[in-house]
PDB file of N, CA and C in Angstrom:
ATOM      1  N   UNK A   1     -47.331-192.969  45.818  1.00  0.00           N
ATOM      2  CA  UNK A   1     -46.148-193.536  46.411  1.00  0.00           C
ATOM      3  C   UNK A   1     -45.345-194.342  45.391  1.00  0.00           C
ATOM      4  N   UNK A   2     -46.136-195.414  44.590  1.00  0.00           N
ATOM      5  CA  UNK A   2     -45.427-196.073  43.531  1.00  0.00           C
ATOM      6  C   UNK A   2     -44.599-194.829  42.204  1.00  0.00           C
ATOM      7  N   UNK A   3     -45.566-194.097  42.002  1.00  0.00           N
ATOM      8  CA  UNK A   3     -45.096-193.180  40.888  1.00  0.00           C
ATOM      9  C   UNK A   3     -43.350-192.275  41.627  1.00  0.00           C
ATOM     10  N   UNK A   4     -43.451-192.159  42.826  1.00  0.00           N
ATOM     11  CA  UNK A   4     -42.160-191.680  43.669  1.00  0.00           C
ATOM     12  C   UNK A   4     -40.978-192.752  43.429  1.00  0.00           C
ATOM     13  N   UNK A   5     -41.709-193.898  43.698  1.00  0.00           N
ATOM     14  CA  UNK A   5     -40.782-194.991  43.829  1.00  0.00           C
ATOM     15  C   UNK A   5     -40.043-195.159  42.760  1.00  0.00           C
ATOM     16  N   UNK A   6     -40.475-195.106  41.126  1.00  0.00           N
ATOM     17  CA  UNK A   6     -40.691-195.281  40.064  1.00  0.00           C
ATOM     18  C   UNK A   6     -39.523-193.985  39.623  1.00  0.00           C
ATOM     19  N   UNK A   7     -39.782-192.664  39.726  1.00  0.00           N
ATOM     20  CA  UNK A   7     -38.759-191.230  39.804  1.00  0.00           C
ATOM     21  C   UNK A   7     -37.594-191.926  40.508  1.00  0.00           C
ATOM     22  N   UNK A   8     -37.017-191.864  41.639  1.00  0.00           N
ATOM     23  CA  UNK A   8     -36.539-192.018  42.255  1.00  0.00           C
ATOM     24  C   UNK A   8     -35.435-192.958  41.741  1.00  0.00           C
ATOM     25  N   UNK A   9     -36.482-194.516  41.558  1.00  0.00           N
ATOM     26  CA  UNK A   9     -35.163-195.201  40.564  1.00  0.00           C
ATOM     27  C   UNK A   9     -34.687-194.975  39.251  1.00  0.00           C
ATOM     28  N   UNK A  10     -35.640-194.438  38.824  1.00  0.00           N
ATOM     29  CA  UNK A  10     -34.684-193.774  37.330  1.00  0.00           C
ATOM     30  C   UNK A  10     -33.814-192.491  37.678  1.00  0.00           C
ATOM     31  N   UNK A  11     -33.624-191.790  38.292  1.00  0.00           N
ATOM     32  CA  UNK A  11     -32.679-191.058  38.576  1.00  0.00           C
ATOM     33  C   UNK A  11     -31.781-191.826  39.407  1.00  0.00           C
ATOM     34  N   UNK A  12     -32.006-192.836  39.908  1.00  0.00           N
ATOM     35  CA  UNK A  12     -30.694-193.055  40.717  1.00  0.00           C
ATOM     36  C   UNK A  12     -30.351-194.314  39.403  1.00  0.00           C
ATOM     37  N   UNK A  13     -30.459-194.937  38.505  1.00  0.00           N
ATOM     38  CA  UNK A  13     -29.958-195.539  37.285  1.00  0.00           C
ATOM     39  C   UNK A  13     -29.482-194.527  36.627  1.00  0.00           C
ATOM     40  N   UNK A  14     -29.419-193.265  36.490  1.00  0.00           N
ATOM     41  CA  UNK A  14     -29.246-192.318  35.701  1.00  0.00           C
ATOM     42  C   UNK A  14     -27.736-192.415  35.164  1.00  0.00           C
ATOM     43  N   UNK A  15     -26.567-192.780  36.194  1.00  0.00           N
ATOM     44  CA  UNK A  15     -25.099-192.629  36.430  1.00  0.00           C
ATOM     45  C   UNK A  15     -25.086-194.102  35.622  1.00  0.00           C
ATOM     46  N   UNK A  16     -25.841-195.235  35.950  1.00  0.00           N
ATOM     47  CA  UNK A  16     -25.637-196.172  35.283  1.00  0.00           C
ATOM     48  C   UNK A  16     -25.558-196.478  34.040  1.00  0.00           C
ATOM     49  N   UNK A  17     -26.414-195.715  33.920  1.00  0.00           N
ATOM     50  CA  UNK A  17     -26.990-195.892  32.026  1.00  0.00           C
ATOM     51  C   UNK A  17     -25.930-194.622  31.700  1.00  0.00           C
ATOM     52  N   UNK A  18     -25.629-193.639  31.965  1.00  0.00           N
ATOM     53  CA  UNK A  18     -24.737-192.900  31.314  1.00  0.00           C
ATOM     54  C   UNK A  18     -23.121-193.738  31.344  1.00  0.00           C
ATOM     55  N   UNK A  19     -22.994-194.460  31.886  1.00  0.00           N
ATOM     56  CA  UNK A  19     -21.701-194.682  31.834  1.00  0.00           C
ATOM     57  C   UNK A  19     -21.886-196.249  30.824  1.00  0.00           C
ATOM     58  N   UNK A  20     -22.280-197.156  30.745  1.00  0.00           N
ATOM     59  CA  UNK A  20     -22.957-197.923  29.845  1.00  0.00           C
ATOM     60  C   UNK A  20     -23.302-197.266  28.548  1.00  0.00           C
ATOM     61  N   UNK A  21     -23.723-196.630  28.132  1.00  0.00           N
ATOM     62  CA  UNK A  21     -24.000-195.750  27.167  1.00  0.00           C
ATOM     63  C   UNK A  21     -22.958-195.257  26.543  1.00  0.00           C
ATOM     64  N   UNK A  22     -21.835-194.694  27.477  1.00  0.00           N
ATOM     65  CA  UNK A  22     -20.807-193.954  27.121  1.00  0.00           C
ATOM     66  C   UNK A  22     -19.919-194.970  26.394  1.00  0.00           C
ATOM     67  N   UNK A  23     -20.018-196.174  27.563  1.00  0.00           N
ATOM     68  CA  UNK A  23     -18.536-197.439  27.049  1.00  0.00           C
ATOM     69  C   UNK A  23     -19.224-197.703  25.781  1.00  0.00           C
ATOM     70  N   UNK A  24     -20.353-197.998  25.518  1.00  0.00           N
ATOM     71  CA  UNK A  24     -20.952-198.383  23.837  1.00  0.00           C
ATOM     72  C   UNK A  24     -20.453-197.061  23.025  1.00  0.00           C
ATOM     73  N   UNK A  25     -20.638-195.850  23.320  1.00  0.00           N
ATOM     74  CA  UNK A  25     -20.414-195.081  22.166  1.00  0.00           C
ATOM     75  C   UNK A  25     -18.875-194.943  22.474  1.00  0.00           C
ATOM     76  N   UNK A  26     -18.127-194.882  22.803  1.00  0.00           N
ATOM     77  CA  UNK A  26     -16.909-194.652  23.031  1.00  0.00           C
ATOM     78  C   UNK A  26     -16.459-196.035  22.194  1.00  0.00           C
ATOM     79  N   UNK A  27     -16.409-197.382  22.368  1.00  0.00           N
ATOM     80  CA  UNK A  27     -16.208-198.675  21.751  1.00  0.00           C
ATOM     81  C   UNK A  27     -16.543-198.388  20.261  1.00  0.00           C
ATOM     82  N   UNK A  28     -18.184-197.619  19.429  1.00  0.00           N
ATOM     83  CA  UNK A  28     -18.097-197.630  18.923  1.00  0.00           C
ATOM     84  C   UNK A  28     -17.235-196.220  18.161  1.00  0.00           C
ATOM     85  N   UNK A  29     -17.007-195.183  18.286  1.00  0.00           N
ATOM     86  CA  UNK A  29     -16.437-194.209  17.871  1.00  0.00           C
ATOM     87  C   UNK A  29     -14.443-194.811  17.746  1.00  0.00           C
ATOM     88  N   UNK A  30     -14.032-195.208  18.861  1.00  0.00           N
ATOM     89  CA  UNK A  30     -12.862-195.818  18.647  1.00  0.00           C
ATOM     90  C   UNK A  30     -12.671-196.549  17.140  1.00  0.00           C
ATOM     91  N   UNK A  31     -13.460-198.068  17.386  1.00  0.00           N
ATOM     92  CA  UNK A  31     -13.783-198.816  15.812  1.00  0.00           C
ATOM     93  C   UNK A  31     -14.195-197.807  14.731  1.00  0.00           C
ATOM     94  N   UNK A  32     -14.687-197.110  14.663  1.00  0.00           N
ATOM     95  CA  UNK A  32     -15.280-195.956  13.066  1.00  0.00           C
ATOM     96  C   UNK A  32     -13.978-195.475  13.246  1.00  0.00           C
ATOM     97  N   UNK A  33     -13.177-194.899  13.939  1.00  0.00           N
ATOM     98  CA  UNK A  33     -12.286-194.212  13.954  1.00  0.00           C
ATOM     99  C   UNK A  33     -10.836-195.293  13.276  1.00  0.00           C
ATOM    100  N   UNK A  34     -10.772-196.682  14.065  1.00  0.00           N
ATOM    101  CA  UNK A  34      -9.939-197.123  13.644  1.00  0.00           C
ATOM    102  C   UNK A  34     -10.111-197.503  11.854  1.00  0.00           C
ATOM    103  N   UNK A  35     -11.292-197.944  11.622  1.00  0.00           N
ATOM    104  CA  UNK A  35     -11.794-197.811  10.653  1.00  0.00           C
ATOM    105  C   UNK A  35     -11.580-197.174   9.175  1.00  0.00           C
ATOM    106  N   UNK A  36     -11.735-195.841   9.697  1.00  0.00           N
ATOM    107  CA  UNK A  36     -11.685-194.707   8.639  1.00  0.00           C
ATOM    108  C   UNK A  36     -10.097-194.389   8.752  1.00  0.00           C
ATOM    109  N   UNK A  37      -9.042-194.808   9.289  1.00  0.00           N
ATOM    110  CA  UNK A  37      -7.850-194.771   9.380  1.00  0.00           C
ATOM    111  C   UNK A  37      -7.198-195.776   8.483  1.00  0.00           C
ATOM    112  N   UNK A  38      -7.817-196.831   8.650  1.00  0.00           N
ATOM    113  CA  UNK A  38      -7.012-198.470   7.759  1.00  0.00           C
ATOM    114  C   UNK A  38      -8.026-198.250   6.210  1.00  0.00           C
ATOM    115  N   UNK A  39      -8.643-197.131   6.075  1.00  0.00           N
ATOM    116  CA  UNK A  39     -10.312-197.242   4.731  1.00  0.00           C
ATOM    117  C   UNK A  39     -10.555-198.320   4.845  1.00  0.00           C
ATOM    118  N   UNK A  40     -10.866-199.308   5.833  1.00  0.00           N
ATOM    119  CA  UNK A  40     -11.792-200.305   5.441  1.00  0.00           C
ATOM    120  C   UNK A  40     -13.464-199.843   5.759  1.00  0.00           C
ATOM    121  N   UNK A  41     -14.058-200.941   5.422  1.00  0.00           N
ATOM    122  CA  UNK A  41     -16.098-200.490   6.268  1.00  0.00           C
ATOM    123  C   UNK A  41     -16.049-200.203   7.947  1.00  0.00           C
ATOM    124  N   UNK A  42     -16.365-199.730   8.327  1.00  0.00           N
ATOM    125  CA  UNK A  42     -17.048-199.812   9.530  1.00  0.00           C
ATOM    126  C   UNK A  42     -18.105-200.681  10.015  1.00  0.00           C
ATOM    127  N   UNK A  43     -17.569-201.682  10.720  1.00  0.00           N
ATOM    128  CA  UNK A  43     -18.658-202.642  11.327  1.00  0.00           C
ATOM    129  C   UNK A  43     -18.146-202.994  13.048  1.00  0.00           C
ATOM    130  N   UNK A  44     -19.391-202.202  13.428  1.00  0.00           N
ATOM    131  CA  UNK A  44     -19.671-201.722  15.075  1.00  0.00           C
ATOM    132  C   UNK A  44     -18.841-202.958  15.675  1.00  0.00           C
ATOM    133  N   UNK A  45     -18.724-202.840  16.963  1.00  0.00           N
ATOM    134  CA  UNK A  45     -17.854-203.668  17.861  1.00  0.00           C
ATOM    135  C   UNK A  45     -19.399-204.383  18.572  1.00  0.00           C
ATOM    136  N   UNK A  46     -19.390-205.558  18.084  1.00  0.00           N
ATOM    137  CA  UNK A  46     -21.335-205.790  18.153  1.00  0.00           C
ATOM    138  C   UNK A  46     -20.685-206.842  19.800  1.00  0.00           C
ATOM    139  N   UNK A  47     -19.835-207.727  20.027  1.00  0.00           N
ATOM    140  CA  UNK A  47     -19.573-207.693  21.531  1.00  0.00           C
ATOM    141  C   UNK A  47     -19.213-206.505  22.468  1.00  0.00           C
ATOM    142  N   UNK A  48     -18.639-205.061  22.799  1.00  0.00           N
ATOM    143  CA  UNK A  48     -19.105-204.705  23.924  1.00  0.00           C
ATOM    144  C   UNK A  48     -20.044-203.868  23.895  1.00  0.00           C
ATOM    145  N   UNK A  49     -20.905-203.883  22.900  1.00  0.00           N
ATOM    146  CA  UNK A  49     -22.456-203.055  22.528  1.00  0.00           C
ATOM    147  C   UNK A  49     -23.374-204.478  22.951  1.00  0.00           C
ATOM    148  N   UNK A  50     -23.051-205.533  22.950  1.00  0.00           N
ATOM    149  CA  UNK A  50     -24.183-206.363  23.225  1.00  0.00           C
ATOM    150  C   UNK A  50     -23.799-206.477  24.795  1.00  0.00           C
ATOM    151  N   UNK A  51     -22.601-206.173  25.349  1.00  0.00           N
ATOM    152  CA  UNK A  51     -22.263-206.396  26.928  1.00  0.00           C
ATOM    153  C   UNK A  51     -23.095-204.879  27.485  1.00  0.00           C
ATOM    154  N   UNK A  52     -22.854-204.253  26.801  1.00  0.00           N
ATOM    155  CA  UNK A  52     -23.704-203.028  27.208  1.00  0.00           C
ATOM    156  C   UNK A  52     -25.426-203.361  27.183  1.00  0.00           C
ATOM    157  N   UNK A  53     -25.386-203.442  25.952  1.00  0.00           N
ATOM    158  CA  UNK A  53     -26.909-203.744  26.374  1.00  0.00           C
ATOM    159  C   UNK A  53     -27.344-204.763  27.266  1.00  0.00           C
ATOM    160  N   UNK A  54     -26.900-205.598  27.344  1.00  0.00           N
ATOM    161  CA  UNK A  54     -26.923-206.829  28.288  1.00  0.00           C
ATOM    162  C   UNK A  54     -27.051-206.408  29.500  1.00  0.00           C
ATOM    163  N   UNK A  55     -26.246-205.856  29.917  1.00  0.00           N
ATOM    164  CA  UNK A  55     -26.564-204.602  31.158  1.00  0.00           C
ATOM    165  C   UNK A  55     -27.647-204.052  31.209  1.00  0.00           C
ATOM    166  N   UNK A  56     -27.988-203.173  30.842  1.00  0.00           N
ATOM    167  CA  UNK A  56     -29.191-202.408  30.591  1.00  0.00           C
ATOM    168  C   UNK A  56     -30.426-203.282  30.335  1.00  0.00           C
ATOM    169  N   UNK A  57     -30.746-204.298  29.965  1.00  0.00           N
ATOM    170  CA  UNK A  57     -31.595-205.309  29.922  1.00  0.00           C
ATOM    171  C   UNK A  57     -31.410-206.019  31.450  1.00  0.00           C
ATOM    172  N   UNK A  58     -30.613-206.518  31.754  1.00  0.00           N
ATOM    173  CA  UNK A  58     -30.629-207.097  33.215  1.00  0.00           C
ATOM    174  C   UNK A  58     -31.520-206.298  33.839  1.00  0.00           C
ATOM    175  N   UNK A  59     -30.677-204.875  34.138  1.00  0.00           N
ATOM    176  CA  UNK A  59     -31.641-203.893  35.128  1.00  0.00           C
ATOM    177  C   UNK A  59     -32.798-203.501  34.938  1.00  0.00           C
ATOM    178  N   UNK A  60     -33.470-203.402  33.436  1.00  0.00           N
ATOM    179  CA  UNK A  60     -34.467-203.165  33.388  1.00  0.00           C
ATOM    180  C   UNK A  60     -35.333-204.836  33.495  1.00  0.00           C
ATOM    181  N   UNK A  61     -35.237-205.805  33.897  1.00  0.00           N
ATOM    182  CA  UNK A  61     -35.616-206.833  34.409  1.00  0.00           C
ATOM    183  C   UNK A  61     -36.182-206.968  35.458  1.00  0.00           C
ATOM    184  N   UNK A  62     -34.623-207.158  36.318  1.00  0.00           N
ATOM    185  CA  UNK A  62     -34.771-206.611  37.889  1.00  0.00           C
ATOM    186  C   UNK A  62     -35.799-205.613  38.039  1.00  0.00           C
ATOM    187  N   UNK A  63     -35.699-204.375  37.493  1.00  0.00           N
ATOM    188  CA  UNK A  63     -36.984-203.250  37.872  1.00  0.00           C
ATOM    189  C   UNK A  63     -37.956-203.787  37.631  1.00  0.00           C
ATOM    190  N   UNK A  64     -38.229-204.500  36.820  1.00  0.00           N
ATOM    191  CA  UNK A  64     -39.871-205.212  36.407  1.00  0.00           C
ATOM    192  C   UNK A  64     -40.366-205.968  37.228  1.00  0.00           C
ATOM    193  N   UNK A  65     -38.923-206.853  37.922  1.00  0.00           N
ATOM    194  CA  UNK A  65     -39.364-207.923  38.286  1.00  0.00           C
ATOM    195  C   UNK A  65     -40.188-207.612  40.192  1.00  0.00           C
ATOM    196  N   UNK A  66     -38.722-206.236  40.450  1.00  0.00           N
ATOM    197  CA  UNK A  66     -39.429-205.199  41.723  1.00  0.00           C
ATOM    198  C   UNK A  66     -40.517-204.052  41.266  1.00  0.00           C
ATOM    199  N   UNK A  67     -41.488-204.678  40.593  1.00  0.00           N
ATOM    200  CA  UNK A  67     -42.297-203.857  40.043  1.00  0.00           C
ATOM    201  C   UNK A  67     -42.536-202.518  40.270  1.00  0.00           C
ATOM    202  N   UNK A  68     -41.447-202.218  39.876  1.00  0.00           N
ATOM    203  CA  UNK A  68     -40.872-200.266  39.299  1.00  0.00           C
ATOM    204  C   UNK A  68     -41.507-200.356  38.015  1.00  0.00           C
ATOM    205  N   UNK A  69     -42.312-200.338  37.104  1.00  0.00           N
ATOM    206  CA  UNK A  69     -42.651-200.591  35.625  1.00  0.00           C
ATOM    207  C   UNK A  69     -42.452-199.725  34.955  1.00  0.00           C
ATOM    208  N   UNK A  70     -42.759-198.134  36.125  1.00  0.00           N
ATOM    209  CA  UNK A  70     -41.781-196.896  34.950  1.00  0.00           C
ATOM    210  C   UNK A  70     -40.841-196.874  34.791  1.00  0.00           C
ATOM    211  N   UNK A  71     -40.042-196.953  35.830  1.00  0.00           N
ATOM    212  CA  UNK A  71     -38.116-197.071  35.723  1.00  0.00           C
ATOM    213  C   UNK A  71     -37.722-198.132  34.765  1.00  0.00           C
ATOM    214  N   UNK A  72     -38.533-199.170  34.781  1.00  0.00           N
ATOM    215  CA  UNK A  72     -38.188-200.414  33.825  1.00  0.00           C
ATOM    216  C   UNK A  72     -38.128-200.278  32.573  1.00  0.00           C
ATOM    217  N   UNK A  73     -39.675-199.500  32.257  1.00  0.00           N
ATOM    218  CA  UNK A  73     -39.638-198.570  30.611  1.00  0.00           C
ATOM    219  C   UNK A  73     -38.850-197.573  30.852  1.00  0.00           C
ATOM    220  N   UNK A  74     -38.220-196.951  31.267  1.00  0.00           N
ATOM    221  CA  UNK A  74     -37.109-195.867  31.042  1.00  0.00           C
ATOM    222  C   UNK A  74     -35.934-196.302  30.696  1.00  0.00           C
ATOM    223  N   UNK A  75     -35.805-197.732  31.068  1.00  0.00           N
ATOM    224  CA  UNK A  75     -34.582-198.713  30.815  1.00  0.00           C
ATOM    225  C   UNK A  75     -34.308-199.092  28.749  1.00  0.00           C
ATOM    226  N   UNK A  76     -35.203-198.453  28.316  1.00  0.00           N
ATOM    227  CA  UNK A  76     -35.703-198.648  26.866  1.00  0.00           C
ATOM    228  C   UNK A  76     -34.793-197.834  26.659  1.00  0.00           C
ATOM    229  N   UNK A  77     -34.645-196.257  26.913  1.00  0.00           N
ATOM    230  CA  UNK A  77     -33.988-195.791  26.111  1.00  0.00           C
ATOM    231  C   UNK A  77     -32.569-195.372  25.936  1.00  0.00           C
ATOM    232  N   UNK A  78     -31.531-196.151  26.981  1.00  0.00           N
ATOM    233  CA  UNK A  78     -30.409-196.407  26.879  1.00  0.00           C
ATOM    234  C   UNK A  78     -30.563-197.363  25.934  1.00  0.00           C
ATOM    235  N   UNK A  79     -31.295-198.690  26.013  1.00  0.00           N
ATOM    236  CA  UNK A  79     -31.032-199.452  25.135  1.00  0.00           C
ATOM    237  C   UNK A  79     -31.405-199.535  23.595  1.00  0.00           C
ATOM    238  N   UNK A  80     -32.231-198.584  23.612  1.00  0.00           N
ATOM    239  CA  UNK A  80     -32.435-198.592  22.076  1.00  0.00           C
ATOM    240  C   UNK A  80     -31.298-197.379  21.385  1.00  0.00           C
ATOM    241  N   UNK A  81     -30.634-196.347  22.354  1.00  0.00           N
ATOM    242  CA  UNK A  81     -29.109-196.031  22.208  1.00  0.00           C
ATOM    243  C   UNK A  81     -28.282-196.953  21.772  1.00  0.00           C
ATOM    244  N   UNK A  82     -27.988-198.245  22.327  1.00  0.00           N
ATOM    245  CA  UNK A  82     -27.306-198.876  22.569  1.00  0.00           C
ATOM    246  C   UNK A  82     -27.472-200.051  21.303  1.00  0.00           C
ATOM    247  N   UNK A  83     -28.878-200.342  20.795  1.00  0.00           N
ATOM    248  CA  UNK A  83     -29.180-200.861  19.333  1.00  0.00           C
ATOM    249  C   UNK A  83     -29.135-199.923  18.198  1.00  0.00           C
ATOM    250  N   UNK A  84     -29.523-198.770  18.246  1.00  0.00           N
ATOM    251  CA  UNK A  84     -28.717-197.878  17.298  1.00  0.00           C
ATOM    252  C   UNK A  84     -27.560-197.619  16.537  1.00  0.00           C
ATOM    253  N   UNK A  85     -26.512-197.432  17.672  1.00  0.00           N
ATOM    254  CA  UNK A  85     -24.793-198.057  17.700  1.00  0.00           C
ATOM    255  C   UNK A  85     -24.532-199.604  17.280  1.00  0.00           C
ATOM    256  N   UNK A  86     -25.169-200.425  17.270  1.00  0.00           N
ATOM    257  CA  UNK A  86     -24.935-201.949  16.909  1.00  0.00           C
ATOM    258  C   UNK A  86     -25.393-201.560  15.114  1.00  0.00           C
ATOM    259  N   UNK A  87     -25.990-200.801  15.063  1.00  0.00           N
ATOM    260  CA  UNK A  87     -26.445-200.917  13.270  1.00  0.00           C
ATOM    261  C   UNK A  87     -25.166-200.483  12.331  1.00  0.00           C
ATOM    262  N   UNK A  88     -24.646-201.401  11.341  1.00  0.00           N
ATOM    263  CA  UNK A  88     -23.430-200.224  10.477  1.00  0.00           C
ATOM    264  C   UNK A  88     -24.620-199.407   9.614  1.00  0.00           C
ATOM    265  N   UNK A  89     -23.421-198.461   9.243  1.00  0.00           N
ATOM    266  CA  UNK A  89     -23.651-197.354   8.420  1.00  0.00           C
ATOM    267  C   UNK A  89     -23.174-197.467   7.249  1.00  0.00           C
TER     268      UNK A  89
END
């Protein structure tokens, strides 16, 4: 029953984390883009990548805290998406 419970909320976070995910890579592709237009470095837009992750950390909280513990670890890998994009290149 828990392991259902556990499916269930990671597919229904699914829309969440994709759209969170998206505003981080979209924020950062804009900046590289504005970037490589002016030739200066590229250095990530590290406020709405940390509002993103910030997100994604809340919820995977909350899930912990409604002890979902798989959905909670599934909450990892938007966010380590989301610390990826915070690194320059």
């Amino acid at each position: 029953m828990v392991r259902m419970r556990n499916f269930v909320a990671a597919l229904a976070l699914l829309p969440l984390n994709f759209l969170v995910v998206g505003y981080g890579w979209l924020a950062a592709g804009m900046t590289g883009w504005a970037a490589n237009w002016d030739e200066q470095p590229y250095e990530p837009p590290l406020t709405e990548l940390g509002v993103a992750a910030g997100v994604v950390a809340a919820v995977g909280v909350a899930l912990w805290v409604a002890r979902l513990r798989g959905a909670a670890v599934f909450q990892t890998v938007p966010l380590l998406v989301l610390v990826l994009l915070m690194m320059p290149t």
